[in-house]
Protein backbone atom coordinates (compact mmCIF):
# COMPACT_ATOMS: atom_id res chain seq x y z
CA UNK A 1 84.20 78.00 96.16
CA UNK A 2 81.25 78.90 97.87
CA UNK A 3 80.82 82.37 98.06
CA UNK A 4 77.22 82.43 99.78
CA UNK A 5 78.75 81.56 103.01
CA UNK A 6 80.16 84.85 105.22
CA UNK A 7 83.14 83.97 107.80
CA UNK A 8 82.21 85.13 111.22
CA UNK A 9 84.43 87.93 112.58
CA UNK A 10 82.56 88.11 115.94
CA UNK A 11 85.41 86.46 117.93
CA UNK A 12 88.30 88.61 115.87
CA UNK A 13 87.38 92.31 116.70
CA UNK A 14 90.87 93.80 115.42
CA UNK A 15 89.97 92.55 112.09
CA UNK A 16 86.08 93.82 112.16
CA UNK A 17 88.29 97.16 111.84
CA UNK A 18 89.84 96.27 108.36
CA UNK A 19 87.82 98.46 105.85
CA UNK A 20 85.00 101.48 105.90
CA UNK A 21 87.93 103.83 105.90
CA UNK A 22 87.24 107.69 105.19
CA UNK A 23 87.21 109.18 102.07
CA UNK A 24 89.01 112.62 102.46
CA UNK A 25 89.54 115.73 100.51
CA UNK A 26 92.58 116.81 99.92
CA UNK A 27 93.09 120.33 98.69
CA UNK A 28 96.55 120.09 97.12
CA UNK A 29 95.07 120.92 93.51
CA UNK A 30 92.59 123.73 94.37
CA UNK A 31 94.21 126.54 93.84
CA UNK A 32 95.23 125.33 90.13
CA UNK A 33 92.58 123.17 89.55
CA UNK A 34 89.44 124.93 91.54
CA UNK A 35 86.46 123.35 89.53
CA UNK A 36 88.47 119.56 90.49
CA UNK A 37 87.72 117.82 93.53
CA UNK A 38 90.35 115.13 95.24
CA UNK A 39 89.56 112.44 97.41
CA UNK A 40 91.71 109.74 99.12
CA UNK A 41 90.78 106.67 100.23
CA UNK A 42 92.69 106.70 103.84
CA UNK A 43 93.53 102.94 103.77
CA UNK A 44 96.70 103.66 105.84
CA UNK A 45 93.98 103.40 108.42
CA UNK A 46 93.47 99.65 108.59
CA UNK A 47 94.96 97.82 111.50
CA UNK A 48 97.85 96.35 109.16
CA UNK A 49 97.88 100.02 108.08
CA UNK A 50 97.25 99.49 104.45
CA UNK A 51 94.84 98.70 101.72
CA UNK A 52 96.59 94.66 101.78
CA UNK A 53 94.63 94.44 104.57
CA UNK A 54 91.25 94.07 102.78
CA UNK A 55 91.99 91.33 99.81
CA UNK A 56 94.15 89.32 102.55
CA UNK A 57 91.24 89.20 105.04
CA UNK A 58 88.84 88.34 102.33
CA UNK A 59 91.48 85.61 100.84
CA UNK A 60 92.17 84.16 104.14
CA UNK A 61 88.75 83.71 104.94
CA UNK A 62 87.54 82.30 102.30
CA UNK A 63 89.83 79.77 102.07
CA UNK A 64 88.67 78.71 105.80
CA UNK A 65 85.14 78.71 104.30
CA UNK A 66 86.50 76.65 101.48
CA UNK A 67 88.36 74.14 103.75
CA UNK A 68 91.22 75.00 101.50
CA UNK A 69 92.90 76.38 104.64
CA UNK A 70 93.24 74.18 107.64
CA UNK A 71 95.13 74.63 111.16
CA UNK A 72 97.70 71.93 109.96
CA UNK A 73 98.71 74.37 106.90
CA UNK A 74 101.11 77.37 106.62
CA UNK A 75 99.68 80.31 105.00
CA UNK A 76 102.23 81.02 102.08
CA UNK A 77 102.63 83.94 99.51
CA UNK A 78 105.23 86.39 98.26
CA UNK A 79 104.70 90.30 99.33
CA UNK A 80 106.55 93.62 98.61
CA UNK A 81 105.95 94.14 102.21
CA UNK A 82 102.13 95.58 102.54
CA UNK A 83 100.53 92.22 101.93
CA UNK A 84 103.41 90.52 104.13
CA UNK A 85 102.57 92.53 107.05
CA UNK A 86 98.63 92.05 106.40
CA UNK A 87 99.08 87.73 106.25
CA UNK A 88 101.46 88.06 109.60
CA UNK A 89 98.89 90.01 111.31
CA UNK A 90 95.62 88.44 110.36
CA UNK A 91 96.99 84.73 110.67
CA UNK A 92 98.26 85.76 113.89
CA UNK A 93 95.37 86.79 114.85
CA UNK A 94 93.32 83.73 113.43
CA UNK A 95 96.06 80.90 114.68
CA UNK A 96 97.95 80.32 111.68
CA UNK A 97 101.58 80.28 110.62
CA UNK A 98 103.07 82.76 108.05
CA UNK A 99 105.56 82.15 105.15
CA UNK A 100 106.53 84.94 103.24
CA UNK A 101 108.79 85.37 100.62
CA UNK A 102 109.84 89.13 100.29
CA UNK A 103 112.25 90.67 97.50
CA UNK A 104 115.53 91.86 99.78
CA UNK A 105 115.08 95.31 99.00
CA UNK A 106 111.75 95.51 100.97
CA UNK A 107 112.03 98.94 103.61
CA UNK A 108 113.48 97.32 106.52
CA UNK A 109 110.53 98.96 108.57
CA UNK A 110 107.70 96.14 107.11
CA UNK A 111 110.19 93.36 107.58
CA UNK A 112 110.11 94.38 111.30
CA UNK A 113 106.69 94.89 111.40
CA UNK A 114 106.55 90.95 109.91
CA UNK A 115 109.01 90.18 112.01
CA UNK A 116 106.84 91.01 114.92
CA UNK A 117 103.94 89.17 114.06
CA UNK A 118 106.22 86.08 113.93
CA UNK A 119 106.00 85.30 110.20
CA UNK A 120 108.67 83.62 108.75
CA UNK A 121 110.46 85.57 106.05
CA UNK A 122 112.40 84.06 103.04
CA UNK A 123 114.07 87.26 100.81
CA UNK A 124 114.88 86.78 97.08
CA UNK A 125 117.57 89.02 94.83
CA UNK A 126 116.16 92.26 94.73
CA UNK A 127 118.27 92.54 91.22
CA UNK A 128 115.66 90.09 89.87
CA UNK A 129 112.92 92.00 91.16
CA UNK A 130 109.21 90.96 92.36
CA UNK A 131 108.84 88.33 90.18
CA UNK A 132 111.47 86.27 91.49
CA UNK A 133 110.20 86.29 94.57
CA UNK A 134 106.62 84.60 92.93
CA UNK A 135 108.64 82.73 91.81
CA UNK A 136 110.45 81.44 94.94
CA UNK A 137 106.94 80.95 95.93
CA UNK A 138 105.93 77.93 93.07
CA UNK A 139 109.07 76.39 93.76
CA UNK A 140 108.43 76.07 97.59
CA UNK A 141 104.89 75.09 97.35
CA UNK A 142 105.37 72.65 94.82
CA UNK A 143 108.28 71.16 96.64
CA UNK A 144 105.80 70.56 99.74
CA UNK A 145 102.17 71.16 98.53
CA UNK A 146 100.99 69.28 101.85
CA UNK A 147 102.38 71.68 104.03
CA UNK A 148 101.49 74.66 102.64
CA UNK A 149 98.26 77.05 101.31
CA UNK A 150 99.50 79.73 98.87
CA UNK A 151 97.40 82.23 99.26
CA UNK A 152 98.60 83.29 95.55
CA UNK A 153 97.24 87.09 95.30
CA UNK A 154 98.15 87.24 91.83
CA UNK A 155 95.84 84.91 90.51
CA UNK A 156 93.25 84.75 93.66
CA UNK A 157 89.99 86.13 92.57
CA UNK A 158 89.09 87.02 96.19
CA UNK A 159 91.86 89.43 95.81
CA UNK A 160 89.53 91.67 93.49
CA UNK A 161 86.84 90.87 94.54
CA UNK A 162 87.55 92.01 98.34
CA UNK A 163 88.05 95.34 96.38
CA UNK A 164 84.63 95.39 94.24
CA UNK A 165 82.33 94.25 97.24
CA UNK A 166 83.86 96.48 99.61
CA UNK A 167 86.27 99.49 98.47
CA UNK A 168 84.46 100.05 95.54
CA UNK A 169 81.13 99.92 97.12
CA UNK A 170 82.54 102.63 99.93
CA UNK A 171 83.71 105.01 97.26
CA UNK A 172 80.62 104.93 95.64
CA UNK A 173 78.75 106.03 98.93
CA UNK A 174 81.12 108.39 100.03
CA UNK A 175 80.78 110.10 97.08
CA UNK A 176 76.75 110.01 96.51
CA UNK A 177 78.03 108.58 93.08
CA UNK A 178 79.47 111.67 91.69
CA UNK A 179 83.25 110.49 91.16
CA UNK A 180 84.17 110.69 87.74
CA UNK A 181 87.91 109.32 87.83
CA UNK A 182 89.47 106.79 90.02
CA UNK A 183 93.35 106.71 89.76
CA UNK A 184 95.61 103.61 90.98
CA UNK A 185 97.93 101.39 90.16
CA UNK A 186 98.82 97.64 89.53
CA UNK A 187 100.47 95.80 91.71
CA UNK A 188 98.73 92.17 91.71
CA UNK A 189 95.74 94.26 90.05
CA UNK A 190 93.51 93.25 92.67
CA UNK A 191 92.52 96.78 93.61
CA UNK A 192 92.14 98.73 90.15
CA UNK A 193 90.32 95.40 88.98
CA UNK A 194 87.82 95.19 91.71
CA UNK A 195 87.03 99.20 91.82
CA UNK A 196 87.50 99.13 88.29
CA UNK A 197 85.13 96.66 87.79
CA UNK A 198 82.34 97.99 90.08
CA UNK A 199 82.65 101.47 89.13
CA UNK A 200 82.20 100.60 85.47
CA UNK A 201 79.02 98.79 86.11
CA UNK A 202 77.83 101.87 88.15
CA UNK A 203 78.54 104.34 85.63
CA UNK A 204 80.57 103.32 82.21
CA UNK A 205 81.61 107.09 81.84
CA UNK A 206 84.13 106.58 85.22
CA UNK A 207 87.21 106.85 84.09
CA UNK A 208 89.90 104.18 85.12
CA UNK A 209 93.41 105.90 85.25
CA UNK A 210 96.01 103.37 85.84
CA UNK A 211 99.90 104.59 86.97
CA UNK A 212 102.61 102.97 85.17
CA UNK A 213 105.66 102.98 86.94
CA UNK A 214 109.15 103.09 84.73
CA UNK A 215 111.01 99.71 84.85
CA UNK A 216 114.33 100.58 87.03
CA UNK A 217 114.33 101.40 89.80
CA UNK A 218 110.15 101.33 89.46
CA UNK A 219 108.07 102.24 92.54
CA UNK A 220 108.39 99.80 95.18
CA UNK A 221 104.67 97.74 95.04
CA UNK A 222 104.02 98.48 91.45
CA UNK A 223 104.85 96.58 88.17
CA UNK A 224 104.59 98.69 85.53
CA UNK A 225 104.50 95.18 82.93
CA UNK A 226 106.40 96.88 79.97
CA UNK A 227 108.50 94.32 79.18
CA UNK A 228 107.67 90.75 77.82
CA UNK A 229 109.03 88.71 80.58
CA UNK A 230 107.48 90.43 83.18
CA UNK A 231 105.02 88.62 85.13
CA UNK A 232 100.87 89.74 84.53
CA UNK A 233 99.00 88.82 87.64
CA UNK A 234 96.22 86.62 86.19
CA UNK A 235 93.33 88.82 87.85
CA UNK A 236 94.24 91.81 86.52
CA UNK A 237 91.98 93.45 83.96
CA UNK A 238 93.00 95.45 81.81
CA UNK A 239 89.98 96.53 79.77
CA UNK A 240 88.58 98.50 82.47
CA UNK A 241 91.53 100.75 81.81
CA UNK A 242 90.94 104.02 80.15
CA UNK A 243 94.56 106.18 80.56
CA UNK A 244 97.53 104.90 81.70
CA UNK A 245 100.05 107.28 83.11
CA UNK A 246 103.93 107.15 83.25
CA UNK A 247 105.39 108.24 86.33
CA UNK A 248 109.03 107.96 87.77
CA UNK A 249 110.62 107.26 90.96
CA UNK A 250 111.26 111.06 91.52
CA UNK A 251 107.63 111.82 90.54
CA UNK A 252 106.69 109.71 93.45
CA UNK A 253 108.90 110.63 95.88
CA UNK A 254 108.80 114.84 94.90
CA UNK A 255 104.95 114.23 95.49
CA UNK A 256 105.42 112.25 98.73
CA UNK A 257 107.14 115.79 99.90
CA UNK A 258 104.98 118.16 98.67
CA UNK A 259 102.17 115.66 100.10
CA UNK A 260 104.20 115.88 103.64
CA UNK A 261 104.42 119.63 103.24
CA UNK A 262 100.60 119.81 103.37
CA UNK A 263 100.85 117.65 106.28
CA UNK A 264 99.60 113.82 104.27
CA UNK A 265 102.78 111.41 105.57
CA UNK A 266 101.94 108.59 102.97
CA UNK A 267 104.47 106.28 101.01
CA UNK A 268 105.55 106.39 97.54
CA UNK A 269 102.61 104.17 95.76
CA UNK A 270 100.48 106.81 97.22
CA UNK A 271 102.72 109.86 95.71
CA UNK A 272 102.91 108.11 92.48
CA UNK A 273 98.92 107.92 92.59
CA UNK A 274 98.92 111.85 93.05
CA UNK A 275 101.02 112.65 90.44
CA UNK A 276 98.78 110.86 88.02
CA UNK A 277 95.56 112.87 89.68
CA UNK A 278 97.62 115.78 88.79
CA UNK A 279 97.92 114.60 85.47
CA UNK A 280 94.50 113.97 84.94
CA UNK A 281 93.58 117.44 87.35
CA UNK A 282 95.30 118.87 84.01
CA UNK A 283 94.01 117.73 81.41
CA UNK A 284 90.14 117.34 82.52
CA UNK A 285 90.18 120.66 84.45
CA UNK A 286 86.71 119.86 86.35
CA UNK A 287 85.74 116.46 87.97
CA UNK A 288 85.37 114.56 91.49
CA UNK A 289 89.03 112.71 91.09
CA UNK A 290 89.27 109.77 94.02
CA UNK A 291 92.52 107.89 94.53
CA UNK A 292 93.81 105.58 97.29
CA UNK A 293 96.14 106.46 100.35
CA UNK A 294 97.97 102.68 100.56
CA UNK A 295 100.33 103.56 103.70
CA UNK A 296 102.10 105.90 105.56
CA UNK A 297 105.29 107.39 105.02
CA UNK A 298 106.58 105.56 108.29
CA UNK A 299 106.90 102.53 106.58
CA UNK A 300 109.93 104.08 103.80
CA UNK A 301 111.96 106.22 106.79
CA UNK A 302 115.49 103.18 105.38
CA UNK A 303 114.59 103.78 102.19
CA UNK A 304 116.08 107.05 100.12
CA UNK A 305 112.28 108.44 100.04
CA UNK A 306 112.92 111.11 103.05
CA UNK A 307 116.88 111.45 102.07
């Protein structure tokens, strides 16, 4: 891998767009918590409208770099839907065909949005969860490993470090360096691993507050890797974990409401990441708290989220 090289986005303006999103306050603690400050990373704001956008740009790229990824292979991965709709819009835009295999159950709004990009989309049992459809994703690539490049976010170290070079990085200047907590999740543990990561080298005191979703029906993008044959994405570090917070389905979604009440449309990775700031708001009292915005609520309208 050679890392010193830098792809040049000068003929792909749409993607020049993907990160320096805005770090916003968002006042939904004050009157409880007045002495803690909440920020959001508005990632909903990239041009795939979500954080996938970043690690799939920087994985993508690379590869090109690398010569791992040529015009004669198929980009291929497996996706809960964000990081689907970020490969079928980036290798449109950069020339390439899209494989993705997607657990059935995804919101019927990010196949479209797939769909529209002209990826091809393969859907596993949504009984045997995310994992099956990584694993769907071995068995096709090793079937025809000529044909394809798997992209492979789950063990890609691009993946985190897309996050520590860039959203990290952002967070830290959009916040003169004050933050104090960061709160996420794991989904391939690209993101809390890469801000985790940076953060910790910037100040060791930062806490990193990791949501853990529970295991059925679990928050759509999240694995909350409780039981022993669930799948860990090989990037994922967990030592840069301080707390890890349990949070339900209903957590998310009751916070995705209150959220839209105050006028934040967002999806339900993004509600379960405010319930845990409202843990933490709790127990810490005073603080500059900083989580991530991942979508918008427009991606979840066939899902039971807005019932």
């Amino acid at each position: 891998m050679n890392n010193s090289k830098i792809f040049d986005l000068s003929p792909y303006p749409l993607l020049q767009q993907i990160g320096q999103t805005p770090l916003v306050q968002v006042d939904l603690t004050r009157d409880q918590f007045p002495e803690i400050e909440v920020y959001a990373k508005a990632e909903m704001l990239n041009p795939g409208g979500s954080i996938k956008d970043r690690p799939v740009l920087r994985m993508l790229t690379q590869a090109i770099l690398d010569g791992d990824l040529t015009k004669d292979k198929v980009i291929l991965d497996s996706s809960s839907g964000n990081a689907g709709i970020a490969y079928a819009m980036i290798g449109a835009v950069l020339g390439y065909e899209v494989e993705l295999v997607i657990p059935e159950n995804a919101s019927q709004e990010r196949k479209k949005r797939m769909q529209a990009h002209n990826a091809n989309m393969v859907f596993t049992d949504a009984v045997h969860g995310y994992d099956e459809a990584l694993r769907e994703v071995h068995r096709r690539y090793h079937a025809l490993p000529e044909k394809y490049f798997m992209a492979d976010q789950y063990k890609n170290e691009n993946n985190w470090r897309a996050h520590f070079e860039t959203t990290a990085a952002e967070i830290l200047q959009q916040t003169e360096g004050k933050i104090t907590h960061f709160v996420a999740g794991v989904g391939t543990g690209g993101t809390i691993t890469g801000v985790g990561r940076r953060l910790k080298e910037f100040n060791p005191d930062i806490q990193i507050c990791s949501i853990v979703p529970d295991d059925f029906p679990g928050i759509e993008g999240l694995k909350p890797l409780g039981q022993p044959e669930d799948i860990v994405p090989e990037i994922y570090d967990d030592s840069v974990v301080d707390v890890k917070l349990p949070v339900t389905i209903d957590d998310a979604y009751d916070m995705c409401n209150e959220l839209a009440r105050k006028g934040w449309f967002v999806g339900q990775s993004s509600g379960a990441y405010m319930k845990g700031v409202y843990d933490i708001a709790r127990e810490v009292q005073k603080g500059l708290i900083v989580t991530i915005f991942c979508d918008l609520g427009e991606r979840y309208f066939s899902t039971r989220l807005w019932d």
